[in-house]
Protein backbone atom coordinates (compact mmCIF):
# COMPACT_ATOMS: atom_id res chain seq x y z
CA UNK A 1 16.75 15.56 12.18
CA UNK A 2 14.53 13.21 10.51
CA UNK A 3 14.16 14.86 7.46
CA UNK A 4 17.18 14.72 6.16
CA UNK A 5 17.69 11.12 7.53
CA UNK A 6 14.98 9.85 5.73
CA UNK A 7 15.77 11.94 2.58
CA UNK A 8 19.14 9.98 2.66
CA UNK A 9 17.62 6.79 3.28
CA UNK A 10 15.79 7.32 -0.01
CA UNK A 11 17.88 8.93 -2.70
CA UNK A 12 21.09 6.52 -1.34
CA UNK A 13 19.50 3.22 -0.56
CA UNK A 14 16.11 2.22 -1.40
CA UNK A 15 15.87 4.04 -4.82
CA UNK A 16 19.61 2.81 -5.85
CA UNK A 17 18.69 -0.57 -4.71
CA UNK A 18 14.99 -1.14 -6.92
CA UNK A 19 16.69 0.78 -9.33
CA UNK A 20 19.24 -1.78 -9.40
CA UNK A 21 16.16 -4.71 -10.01
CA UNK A 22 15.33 -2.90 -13.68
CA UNK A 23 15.62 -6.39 -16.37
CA UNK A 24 16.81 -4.72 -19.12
CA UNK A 25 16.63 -7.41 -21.10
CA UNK A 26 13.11 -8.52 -20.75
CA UNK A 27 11.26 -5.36 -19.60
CA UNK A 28 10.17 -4.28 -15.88
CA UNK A 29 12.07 -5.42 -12.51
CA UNK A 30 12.72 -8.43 -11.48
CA UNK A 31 10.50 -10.65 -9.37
CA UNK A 32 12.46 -12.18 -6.38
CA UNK A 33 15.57 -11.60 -4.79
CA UNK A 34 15.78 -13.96 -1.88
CA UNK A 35 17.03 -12.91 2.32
CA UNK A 36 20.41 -14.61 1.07
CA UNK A 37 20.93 -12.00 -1.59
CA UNK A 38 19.75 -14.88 -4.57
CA UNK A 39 18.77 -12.76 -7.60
CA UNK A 40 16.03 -15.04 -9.38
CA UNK A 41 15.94 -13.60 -12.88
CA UNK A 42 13.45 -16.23 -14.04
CA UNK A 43 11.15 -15.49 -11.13
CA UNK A 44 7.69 -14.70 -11.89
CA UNK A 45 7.04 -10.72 -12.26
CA UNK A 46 4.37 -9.81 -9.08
CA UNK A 47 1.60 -7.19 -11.09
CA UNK A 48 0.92 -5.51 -7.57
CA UNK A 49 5.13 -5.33 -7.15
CA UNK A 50 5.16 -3.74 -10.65
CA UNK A 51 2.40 -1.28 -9.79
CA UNK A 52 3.98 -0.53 -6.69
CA UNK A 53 7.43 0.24 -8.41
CA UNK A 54 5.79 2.35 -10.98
CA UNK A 55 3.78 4.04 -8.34
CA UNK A 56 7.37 4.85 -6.41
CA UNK A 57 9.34 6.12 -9.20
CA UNK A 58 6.32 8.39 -10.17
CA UNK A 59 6.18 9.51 -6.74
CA UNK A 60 10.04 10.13 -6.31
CA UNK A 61 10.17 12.22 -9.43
CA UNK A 62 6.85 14.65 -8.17
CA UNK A 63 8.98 14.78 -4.80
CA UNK A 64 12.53 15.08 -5.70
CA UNK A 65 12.02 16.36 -9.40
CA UNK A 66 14.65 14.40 -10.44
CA UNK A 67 15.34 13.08 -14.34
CA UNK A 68 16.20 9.69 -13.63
CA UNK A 69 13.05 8.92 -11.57
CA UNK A 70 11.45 9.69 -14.80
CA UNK A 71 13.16 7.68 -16.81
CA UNK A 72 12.50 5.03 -14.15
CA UNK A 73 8.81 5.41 -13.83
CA UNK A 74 8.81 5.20 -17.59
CA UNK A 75 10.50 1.58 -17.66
CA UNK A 76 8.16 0.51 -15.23
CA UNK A 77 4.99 2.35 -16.64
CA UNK A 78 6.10 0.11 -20.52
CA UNK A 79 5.81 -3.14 -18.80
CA UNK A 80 2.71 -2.07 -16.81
CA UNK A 81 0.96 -0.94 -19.96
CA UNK A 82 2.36 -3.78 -21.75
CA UNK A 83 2.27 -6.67 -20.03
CA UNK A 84 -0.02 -6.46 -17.12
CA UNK A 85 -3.25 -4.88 -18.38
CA UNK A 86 -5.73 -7.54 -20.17
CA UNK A 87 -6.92 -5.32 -23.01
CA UNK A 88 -9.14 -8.51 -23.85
CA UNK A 89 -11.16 -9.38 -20.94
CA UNK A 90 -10.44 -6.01 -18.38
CA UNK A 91 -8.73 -5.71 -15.59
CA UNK A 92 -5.39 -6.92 -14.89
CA UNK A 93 -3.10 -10.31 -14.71
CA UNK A 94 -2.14 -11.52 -11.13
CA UNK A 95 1.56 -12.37 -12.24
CA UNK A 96 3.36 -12.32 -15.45
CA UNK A 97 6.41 -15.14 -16.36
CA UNK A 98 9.22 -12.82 -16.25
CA UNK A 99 9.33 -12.65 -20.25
CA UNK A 100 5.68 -10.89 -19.71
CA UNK A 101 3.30 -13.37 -20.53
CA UNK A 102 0.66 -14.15 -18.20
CA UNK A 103 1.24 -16.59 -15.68
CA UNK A 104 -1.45 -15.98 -13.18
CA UNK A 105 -4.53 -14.58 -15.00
CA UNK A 106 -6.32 -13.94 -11.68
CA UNK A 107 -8.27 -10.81 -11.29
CA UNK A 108 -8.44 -9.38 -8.17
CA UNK A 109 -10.19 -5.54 -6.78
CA UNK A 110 -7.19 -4.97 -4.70
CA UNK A 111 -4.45 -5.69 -7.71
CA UNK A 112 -6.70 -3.84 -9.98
CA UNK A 113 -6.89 -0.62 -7.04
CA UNK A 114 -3.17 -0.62 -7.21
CA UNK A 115 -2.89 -0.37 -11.16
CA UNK A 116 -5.03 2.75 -10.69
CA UNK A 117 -3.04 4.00 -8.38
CA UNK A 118 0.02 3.64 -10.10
CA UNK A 119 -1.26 4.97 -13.33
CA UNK A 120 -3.05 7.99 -11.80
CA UNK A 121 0.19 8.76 -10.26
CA UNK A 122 2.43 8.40 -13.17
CA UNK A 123 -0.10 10.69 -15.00
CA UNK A 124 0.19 13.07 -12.26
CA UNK A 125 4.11 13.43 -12.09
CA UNK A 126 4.70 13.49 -16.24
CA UNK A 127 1.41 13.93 -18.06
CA UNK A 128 0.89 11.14 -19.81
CA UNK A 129 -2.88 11.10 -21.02
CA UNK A 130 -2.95 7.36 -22.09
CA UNK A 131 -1.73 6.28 -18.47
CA UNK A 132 -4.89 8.46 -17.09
CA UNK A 133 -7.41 6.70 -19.91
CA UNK A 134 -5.97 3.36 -18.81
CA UNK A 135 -6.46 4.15 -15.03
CA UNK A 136 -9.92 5.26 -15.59
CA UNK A 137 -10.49 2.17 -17.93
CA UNK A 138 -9.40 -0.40 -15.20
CA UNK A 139 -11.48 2.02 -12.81
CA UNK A 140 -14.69 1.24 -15.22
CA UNK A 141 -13.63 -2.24 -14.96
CA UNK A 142 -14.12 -2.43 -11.16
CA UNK A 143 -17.37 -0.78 -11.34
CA UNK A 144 -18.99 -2.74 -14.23
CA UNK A 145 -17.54 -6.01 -12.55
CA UNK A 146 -17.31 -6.69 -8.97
CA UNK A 147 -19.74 -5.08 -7.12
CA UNK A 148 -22.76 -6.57 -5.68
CA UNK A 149 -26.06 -5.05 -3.61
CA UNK A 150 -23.19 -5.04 -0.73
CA UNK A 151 -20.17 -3.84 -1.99
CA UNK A 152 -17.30 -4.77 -4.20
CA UNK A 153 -16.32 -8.27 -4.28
CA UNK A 154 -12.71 -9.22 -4.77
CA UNK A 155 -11.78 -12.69 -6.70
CA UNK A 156 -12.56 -13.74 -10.14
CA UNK A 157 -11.15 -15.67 -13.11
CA UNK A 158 -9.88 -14.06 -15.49
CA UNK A 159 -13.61 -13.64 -17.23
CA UNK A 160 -14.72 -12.39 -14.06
CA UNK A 161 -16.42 -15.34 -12.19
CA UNK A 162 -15.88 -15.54 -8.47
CA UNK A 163 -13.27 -17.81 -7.20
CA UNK A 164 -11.86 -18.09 -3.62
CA UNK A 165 -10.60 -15.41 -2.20
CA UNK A 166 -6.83 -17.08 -1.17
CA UNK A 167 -4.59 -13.43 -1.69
CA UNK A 168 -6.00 -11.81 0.68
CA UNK A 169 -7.52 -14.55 3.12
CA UNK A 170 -5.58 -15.30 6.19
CA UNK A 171 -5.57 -16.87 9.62
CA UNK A 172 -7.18 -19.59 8.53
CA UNK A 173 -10.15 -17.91 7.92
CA UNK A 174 -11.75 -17.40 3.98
CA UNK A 175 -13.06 -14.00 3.23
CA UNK A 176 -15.31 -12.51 0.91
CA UNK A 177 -14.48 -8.71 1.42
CA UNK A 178 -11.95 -7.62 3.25
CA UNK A 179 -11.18 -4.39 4.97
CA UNK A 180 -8.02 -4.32 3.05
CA UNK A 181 -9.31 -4.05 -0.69
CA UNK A 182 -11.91 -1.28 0.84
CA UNK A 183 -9.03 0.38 2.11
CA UNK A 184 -6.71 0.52 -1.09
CA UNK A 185 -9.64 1.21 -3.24
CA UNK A 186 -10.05 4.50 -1.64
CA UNK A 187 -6.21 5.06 -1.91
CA UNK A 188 -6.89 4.37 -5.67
CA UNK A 189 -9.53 6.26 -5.95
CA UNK A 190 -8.13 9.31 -4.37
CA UNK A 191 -5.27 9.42 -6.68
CA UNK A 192 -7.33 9.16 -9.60
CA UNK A 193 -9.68 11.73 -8.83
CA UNK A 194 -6.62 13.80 -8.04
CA UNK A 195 -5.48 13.14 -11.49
CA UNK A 196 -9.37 13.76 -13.19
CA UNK A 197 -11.76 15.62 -10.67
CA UNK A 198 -14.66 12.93 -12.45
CA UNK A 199 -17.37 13.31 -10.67
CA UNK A 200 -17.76 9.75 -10.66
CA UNK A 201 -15.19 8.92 -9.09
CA UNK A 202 -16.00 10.96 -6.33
CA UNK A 203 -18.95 9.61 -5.48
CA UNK A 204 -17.51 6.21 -5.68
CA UNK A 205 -14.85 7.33 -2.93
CA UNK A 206 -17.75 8.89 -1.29
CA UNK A 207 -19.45 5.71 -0.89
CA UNK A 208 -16.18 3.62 0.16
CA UNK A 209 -15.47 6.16 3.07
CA UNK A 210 -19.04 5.57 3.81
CA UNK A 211 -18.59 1.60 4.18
CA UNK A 212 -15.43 2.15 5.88
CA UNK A 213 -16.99 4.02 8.30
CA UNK A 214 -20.25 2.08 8.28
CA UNK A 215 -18.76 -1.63 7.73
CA UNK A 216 -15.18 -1.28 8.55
CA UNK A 217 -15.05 0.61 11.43
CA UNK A 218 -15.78 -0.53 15.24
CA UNK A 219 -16.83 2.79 17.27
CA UNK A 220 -16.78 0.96 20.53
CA UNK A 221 -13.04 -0.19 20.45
CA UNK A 222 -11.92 2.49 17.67
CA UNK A 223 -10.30 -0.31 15.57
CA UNK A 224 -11.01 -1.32 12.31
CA UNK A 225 -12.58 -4.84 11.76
CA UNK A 226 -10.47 -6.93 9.13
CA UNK A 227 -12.15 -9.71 7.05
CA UNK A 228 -15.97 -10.16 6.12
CA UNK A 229 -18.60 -12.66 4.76
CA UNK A 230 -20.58 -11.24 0.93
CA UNK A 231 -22.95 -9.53 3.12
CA UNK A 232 -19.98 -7.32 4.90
CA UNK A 233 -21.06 -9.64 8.02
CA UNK A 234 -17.51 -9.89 10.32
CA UNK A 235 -15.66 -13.11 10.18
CA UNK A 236 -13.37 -13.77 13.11
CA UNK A 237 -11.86 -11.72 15.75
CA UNK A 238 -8.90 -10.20 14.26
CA UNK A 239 -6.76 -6.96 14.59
CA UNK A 240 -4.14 -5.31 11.98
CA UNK A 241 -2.75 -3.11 13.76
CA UNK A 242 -0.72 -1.56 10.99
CA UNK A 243 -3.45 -1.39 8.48
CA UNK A 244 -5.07 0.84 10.87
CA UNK A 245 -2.36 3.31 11.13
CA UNK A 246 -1.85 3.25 7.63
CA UNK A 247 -5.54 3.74 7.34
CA UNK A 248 -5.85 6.79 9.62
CA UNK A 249 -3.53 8.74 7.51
CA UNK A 250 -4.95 7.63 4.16
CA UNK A 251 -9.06 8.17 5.04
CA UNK A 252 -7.37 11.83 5.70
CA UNK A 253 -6.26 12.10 2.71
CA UNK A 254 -8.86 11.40 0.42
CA UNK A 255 -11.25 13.58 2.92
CA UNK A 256 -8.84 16.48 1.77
CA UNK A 257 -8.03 15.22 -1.63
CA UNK A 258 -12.29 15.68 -2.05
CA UNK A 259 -11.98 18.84 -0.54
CA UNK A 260 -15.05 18.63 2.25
CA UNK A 261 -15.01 20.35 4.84
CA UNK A 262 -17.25 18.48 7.03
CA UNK A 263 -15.85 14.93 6.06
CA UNK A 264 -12.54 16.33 6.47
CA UNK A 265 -13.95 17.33 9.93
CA UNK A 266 -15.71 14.08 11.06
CA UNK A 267 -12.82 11.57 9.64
CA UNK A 268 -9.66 13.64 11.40
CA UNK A 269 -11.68 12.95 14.46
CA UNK A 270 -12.50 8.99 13.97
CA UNK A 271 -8.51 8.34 13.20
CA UNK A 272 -7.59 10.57 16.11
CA UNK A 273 -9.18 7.78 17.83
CA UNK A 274 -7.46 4.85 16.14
CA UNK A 275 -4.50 6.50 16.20
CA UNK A 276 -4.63 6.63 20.06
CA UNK A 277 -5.93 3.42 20.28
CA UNK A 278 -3.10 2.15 18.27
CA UNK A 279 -0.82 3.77 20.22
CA UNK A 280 -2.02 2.49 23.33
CA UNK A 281 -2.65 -1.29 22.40
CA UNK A 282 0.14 -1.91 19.20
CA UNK A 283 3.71 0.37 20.30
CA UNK A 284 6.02 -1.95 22.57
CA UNK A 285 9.44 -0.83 23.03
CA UNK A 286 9.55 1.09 20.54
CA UNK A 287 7.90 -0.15 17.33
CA UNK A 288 5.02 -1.70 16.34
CA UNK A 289 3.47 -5.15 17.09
CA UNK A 290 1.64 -6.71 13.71
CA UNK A 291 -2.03 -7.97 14.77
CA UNK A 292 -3.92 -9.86 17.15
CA UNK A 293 -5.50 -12.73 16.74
CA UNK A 294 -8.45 -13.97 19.19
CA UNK A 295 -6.06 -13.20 22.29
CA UNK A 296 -2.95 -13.91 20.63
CA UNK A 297 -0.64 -10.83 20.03
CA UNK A 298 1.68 -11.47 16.91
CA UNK A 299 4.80 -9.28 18.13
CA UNK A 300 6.38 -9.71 14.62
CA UNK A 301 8.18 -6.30 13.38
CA UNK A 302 6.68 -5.85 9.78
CA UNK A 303 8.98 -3.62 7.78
CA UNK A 304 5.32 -1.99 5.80
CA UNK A 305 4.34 -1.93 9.92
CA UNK A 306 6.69 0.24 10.90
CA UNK A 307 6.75 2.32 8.08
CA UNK A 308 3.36 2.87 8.06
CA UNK A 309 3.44 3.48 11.79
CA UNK A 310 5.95 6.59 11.40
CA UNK A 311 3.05 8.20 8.74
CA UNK A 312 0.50 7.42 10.67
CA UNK A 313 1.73 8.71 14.23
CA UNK A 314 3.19 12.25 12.49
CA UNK A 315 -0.24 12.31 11.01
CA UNK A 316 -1.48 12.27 14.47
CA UNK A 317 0.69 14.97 15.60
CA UNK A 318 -0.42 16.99 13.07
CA UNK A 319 -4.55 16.39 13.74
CA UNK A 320 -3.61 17.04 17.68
CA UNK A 321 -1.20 18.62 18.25
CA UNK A 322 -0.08 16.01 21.40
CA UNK A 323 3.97 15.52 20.86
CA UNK A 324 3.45 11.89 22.14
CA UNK A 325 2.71 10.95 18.35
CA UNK A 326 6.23 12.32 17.33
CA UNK A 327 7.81 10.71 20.14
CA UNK A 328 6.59 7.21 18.78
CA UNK A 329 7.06 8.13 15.53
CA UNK A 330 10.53 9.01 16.02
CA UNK A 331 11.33 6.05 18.16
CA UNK A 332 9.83 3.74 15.28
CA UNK A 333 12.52 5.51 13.23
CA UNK A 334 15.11 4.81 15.41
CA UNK A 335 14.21 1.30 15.40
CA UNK A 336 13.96 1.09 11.74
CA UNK A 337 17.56 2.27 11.72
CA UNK A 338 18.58 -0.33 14.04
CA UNK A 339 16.62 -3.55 13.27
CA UNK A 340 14.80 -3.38 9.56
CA UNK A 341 17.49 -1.65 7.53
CA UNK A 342 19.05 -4.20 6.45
CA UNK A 343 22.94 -3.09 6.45
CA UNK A 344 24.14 -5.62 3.84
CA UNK A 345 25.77 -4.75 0.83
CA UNK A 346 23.08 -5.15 -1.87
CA UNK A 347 20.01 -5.17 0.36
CA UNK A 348 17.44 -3.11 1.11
CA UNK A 349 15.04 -3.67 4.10
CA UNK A 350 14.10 -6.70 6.15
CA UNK A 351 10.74 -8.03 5.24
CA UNK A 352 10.10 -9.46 8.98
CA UNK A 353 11.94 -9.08 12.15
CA UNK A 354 11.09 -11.11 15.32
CA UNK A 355 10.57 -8.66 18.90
CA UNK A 356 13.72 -9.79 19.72
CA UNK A 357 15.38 -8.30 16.69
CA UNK A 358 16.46 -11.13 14.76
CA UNK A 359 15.57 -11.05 11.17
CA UNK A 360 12.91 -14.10 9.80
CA UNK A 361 15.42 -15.64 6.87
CA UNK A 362 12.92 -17.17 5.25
CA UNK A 363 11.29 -14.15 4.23
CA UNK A 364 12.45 -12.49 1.10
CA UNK A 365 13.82 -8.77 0.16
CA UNK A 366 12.00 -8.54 -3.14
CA UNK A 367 8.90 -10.51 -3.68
CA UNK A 368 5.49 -10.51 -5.16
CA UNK A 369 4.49 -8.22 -2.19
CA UNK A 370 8.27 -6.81 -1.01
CA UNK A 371 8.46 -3.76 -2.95
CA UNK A 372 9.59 0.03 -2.27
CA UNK A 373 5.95 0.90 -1.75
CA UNK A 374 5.70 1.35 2.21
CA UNK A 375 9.11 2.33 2.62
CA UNK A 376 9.93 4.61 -0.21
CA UNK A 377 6.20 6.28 0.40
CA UNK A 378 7.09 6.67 4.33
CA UNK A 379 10.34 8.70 3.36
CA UNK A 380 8.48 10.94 0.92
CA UNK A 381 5.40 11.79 3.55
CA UNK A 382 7.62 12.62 5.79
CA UNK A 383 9.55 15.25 3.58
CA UNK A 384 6.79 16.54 2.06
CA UNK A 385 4.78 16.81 5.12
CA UNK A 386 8.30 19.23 6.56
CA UNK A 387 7.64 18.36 10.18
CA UNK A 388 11.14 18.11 11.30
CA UNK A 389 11.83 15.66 14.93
């Protein structure tokens, strides 16, 4: 049954693998380990990878209540604390050098949103009180910083004037705001208010549910609309079809996380809707497509795609009821066995996959955006959620 596949997927190869990227000698993990199995140990250190990682050891120790994910999430937490927080200015670096030292001094709401995250988490599985002071510091630094009469804008230097939005632009197209950042800021958020209860944070969840379902979301084709002008004004005709099953599952979340009834109510009904919309549009023999684009379907097999897909759909299940959900979910398993674990000695997952199951080998296996987030997080919903298919 699933459970116990995916439990063994995660205690035997994706935590022994990042586990196996810790630099002992210069602090952290390290930053790029290419499809041909290249370990770069002078590769610039990703912050949002770092984040991620200590996010995923915090995680697999409140899970699995085991020492060494501790002792894991510590490492990672030291060169998070260290290395990636500007203490000076707010905020946090884009990349480090992989001695530490800032290489990329970028700030950005979405990097930031995952330092939160992290930290709340890690102060959630061990206690730490400075990791919960830092998390609400970078938390003050989004609010003091980036937000305008519309929202919360997304690119500055590293003394917080705007500069182009590149990280989290694509298809040609530059954006201002982006569904994205809105999206991971209420992941953020939730944690940290998990961690705290502030009030202020709250209402500052409060209000990003609000956009998303104001801004963000399109009632008339239950999809979620992807990048946007200052004014949150749409820009292009675009279609992520995995951020939206990630997002079903998350808006859920931080409805219960806040505890209200009513929004808890109202948003299991919306992603019901997206959920069946994905399921209809996005699941072709038996995984998930990645976006479309004007009338272009991009049939690439993600590996954060699919892993958000198998969260997403059980999610669905659980909202409805309607076994269809588990049926794709468990096929996306299946396929995720067959086609994105990668089964190479000293490997972990495929980053990209073409429909016809060949892996892209120009994509990486560790990266400034390959990390044991998706994955690792996928394995732990499912076991914690107990719904065995």
């Amino acid at each position: 049954m699933i459970i116990e596949e995916v439990k063994n997927e995660l205690e035997n190869h994706i935590v022994p693998f990042w586990a196996g990227m810790k630099d002992e000698e210069n602090g952290g993990f390290y930053g790029f380990l290419s499809y041909g199995l290249e370990l770069d140990k002078k590769a610039d250190k990703g912050v949002i990878l770092h984040s991620r990682i200590l996010w995923f050891f915090s995680k697999c120790y409140t899970v699995l209540k085991d020492e060494k994910y501790k002792e894991l999430a510590f490492h990672a937490f030291e060169f998070v604390k260290n290395h990636c927080i500007d203490y000076e200015n707010g905020g946090v670096y884009w990349m480090t050098d992989y001695k530490g030292a800032p290489a990329d001094t970028m700030k950005h709401t979405y990097n930031i949103a995952f330092a939160i995250y992290a930290l709340s988490c890690y102060y959630n599985a061990v206690g730490d009180r400075f990791a919960l002071d830092l998390a609400h510091k970078l938390f003050l630094d989004i609010e003091e910083n980036t937000l305008d009469e519309y929202g919360y804008r997304e690119a500055f230097s590293i003394d917080w004037k705007l500069v182009p939005n590149d990280a989290l632009s694509e298809n040609g197209l530059m954006a201002d705001k982006t569904m994205n950042t809105i999206l991971h800021l209420i992941e953020a958020y939730t944690e940290l208010y998990k961690a705290g209860k502030s009030e202020r944070v709250a209402e500052r969840l409060r209000f990003l549910l609000g956009q998303m379902k104001d801004k963000v979301f399109d009632p008339e084709r239950n999809a979620l609309k992807v990048f946007f002008d200052t004014k949150l004004d749409v820009i292009g005709d675009i279609h992520s079809f995995g951020h939206d099953i990630e997002a079903t599952w998350l808006t859920d979340l931080a409805c219960d996380t806040l505890g209200d009834e009513a929004l808890k109510a109202e948003w299991a009904e919306r992603d019901l809707k997206i959920s069946t919309n994905i399921l209809n549009i996005a699941f072709e023999d038996g995984a998930l497509n990645n976006e479309r684009e004007n009338d272009k379907i991009d049939r690439t097999r993600v590996w954060w795609v699919q892993a958000e897909s198998v969260v997403g759909f059980t999610n669905a299940y659980q909202h409805s009821g309607d076994k269809k959900f588990l049926e794709a979910a468990r096929s996306v398993w299946e396929y995720i066995k067959s086609s994105v674990i990668d089964k190479r000695q000293g490997s972990e997952w495929y980053s990209e996959v073409s429909f016809e199951g060949k892996p892209h080998d120009w994509k990486e296996i560790v990266g400034p955006w390959k990390c044991p987030y998706h994955n690792g997080r996928m394995c732990m919903e499912i076991i914690s959620r107990g719904i065995d298919f």
